[in-house]
N, C-alpha and C. Protein backbone atom coordinates (compact mmCIF):
# COMPACT_ATOMS: atom_id res chain seq x y z
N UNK A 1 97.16 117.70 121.85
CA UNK A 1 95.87 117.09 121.61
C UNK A 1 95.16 117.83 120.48
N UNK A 2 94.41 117.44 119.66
CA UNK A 2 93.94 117.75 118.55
C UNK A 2 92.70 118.26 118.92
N UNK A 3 92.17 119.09 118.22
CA UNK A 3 91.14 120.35 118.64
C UNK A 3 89.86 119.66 118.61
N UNK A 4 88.85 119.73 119.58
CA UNK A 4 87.88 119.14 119.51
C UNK A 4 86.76 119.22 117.88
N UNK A 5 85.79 118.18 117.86
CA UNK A 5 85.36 117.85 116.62
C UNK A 5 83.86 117.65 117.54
N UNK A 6 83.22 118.08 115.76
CA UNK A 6 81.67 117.75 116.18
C UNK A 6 81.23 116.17 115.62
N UNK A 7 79.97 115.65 116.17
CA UNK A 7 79.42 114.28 115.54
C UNK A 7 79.79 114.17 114.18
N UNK A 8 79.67 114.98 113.64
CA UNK A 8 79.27 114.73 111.87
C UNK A 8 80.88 114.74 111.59
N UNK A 9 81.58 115.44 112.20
CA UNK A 9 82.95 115.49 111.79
C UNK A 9 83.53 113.89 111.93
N UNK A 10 83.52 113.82 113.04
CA UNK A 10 83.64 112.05 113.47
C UNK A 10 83.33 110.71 112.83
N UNK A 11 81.91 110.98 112.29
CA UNK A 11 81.04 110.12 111.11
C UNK A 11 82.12 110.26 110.01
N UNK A 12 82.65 111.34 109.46
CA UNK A 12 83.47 111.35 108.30
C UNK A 12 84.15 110.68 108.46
N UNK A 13 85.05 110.87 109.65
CA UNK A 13 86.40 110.25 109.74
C UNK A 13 86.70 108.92 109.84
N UNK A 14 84.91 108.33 110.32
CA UNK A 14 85.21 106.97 110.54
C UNK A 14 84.70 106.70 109.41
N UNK A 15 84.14 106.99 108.32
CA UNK A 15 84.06 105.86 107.13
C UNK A 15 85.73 106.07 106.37
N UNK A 16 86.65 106.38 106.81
CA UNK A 16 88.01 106.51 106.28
C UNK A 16 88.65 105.47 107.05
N UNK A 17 88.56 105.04 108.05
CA UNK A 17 88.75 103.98 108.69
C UNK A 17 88.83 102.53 108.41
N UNK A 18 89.36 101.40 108.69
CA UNK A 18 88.92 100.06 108.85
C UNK A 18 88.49 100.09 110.50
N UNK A 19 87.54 98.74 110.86
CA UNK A 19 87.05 97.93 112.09
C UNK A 19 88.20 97.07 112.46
N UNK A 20 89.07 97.49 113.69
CA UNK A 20 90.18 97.20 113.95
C UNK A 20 89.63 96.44 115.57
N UNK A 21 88.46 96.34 115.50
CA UNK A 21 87.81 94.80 116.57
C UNK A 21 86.59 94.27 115.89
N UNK A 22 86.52 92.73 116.51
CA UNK A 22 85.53 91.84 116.06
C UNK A 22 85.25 91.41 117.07
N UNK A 23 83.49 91.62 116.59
CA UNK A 23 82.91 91.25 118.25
C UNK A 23 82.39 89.76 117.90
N UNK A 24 82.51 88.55 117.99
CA UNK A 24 81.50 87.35 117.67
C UNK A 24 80.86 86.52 118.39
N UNK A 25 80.51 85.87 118.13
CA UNK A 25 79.14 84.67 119.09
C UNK A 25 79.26 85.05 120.60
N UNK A 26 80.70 85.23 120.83
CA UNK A 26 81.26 84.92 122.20
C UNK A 26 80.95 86.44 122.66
N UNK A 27 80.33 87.36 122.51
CA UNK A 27 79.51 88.72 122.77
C UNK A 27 80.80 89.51 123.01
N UNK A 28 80.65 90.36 124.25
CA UNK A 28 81.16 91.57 124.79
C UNK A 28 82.03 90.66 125.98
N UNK A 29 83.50 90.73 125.57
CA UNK A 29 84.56 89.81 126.84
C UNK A 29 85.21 90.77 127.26
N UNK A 30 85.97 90.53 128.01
CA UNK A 30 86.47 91.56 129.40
C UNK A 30 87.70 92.27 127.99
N UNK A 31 87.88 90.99 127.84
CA UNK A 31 89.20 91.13 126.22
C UNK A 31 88.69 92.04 125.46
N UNK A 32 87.62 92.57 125.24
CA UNK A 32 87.43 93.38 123.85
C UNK A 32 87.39 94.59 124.68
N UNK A 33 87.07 94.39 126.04
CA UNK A 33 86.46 95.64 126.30
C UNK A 33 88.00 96.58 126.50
N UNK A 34 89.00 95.46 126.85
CA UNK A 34 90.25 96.63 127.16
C UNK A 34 91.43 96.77 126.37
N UNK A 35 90.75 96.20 125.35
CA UNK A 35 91.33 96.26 123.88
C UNK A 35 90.61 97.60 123.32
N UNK A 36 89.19 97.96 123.36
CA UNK A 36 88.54 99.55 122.88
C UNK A 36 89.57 100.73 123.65
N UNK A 37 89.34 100.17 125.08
CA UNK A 37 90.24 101.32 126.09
C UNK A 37 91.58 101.50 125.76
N UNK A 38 92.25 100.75 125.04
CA UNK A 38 94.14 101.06 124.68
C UNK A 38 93.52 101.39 122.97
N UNK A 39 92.84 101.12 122.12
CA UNK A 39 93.00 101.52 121.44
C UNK A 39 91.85 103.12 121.38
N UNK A 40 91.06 103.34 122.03
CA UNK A 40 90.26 104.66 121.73
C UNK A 40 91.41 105.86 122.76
N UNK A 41 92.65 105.14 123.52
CA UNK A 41 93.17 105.94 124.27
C UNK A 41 94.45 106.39 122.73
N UNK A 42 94.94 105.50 121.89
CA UNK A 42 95.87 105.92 121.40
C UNK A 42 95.63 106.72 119.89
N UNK A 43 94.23 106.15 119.47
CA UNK A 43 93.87 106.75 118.42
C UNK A 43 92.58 107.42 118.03
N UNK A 44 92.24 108.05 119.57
CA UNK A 44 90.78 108.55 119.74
C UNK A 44 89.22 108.07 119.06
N UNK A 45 89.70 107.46 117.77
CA UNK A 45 88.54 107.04 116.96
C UNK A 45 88.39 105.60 117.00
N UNK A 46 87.73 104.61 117.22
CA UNK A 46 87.65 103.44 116.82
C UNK A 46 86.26 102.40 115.82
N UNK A 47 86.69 101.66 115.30
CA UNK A 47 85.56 101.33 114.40
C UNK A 47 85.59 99.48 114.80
N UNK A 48 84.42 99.52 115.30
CA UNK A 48 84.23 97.51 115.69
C UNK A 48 83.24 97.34 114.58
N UNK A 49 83.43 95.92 114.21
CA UNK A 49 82.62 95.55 113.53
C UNK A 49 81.92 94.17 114.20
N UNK A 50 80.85 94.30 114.19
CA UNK A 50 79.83 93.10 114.84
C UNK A 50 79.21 92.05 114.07
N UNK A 51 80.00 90.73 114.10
CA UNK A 51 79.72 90.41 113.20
C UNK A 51 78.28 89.26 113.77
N UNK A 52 77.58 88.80 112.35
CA UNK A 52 76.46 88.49 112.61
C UNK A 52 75.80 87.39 113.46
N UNK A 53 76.74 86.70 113.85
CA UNK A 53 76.66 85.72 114.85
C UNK A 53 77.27 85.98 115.95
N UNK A 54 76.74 87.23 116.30
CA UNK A 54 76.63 87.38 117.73
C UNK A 54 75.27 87.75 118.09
N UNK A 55 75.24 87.16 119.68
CA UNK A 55 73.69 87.57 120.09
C UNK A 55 73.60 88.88 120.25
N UNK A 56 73.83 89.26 120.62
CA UNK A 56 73.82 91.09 121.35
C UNK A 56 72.77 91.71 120.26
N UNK A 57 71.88 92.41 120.70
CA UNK A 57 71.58 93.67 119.72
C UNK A 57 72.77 94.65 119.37
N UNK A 58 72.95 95.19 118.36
CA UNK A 58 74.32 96.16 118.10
C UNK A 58 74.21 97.69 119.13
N UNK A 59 72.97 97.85 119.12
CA UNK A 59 72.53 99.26 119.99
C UNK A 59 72.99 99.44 121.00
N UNK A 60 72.54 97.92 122.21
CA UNK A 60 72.67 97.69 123.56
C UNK A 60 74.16 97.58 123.42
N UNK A 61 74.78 96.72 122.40
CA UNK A 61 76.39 96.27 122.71
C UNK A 61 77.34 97.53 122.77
N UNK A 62 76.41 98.10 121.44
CA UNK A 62 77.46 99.42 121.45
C UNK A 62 77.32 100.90 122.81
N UNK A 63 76.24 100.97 123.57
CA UNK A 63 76.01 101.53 124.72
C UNK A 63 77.10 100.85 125.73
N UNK A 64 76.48 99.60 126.17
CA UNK A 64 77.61 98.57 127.30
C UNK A 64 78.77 98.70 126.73
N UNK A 65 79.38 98.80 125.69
CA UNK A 65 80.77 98.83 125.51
C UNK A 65 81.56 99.95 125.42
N UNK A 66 80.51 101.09 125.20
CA UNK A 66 80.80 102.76 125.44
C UNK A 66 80.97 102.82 126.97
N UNK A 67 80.10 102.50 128.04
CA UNK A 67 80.08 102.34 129.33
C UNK A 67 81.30 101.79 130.26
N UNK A 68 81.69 100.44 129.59
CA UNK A 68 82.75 100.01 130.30
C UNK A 68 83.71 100.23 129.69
N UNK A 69 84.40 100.94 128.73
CA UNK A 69 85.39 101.38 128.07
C UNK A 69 85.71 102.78 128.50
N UNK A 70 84.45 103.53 129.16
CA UNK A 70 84.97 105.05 128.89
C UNK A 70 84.59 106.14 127.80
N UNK A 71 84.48 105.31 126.92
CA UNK A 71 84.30 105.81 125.23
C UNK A 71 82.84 106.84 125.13
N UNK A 72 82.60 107.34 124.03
CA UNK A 72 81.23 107.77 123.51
C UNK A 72 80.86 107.06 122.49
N UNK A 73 79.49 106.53 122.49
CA UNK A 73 79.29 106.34 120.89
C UNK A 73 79.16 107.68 119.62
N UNK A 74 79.64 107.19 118.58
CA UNK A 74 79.61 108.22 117.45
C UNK A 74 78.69 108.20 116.90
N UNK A 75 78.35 106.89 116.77
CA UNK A 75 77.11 106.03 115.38
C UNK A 75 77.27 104.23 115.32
N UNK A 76 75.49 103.68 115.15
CA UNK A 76 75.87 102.57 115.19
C UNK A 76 75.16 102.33 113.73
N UNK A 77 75.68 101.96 112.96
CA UNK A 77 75.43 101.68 111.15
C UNK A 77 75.61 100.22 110.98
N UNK A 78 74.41 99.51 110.90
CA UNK A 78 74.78 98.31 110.44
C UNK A 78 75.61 97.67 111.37
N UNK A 79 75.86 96.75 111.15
CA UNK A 79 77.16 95.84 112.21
C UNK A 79 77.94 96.61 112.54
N UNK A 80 78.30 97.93 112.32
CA UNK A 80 79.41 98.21 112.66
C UNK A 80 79.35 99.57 113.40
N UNK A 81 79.79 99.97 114.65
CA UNK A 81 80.11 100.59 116.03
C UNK A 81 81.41 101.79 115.97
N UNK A 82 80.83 102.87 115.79
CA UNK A 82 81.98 103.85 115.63
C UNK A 82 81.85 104.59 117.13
N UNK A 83 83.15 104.45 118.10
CA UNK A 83 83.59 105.00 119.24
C UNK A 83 84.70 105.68 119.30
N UNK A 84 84.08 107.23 120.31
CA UNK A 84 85.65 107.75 120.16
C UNK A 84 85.41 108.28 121.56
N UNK A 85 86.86 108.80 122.05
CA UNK A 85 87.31 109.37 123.11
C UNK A 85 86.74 110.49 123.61
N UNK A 86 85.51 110.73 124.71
CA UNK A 86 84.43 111.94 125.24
C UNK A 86 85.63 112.69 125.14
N UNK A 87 86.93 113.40 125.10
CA UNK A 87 87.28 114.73 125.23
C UNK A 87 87.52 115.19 123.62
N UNK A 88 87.23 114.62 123.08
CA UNK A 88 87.33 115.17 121.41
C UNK A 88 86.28 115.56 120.96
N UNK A 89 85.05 115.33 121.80
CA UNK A 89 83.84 116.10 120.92
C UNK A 89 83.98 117.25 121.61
N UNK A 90 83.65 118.13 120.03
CA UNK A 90 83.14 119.78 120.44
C UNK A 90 82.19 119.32 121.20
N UNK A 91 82.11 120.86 122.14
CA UNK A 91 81.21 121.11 123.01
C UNK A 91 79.18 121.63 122.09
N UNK A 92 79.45 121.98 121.26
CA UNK A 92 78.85 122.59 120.61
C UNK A 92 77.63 121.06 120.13
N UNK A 93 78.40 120.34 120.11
CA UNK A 93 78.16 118.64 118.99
C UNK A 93 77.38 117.98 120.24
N UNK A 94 77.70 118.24 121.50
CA UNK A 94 76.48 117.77 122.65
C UNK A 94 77.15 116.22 122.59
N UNK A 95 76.62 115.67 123.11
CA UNK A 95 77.26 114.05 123.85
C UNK A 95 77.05 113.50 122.69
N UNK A 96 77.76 112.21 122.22
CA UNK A 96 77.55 111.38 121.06
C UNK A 96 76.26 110.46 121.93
């Protein structure tokens, strides 16, 4: 397992990233949610992108989808939702 990381470290890593889920009209489905959980389990970092025709506020979606996934949030920027796996943050970096 790769050595824990702080917030800001994480922020980096995800603008190196693509948004490898799309959330749309059809909000937060059982489908996306265990699609975050296999993918924040295999590649600790994940990046959704929300696109604009969905109802959800991005804030609330990205909390509820940290919640039922397991996940932490990293940062929510614009449409788009950076989540990663609670055992990779340094301790030091405090909860995302």
């Amino acid at each position: 397992m790769r050595e824990a990381r702080s917030k800001k470290e994480l922020k980096g890593e995800g603008t190196a990233i693509k948004p490898t889920i799309h959330v749309g009209k059809g909000g937060l489905t059982e489908g996306i949610v265990e699609e975050v959980k296999i993918q924040v389990k295999a590649n600790k970092l994940v990046k959704i992108k929300v696109l604009a025709s969905s109802s959800q506020e991005k804030k609330e979606l990205a909390e509820e989808l940290a919640r039922r996934s397991g996940a932490k949030v990293v940062e929510v920027r614009g449409n788009t939702i950076l989540l990663c796996d609670e055992r990779i943050l340094a301790a030091k970096g405090g909860p995302c």
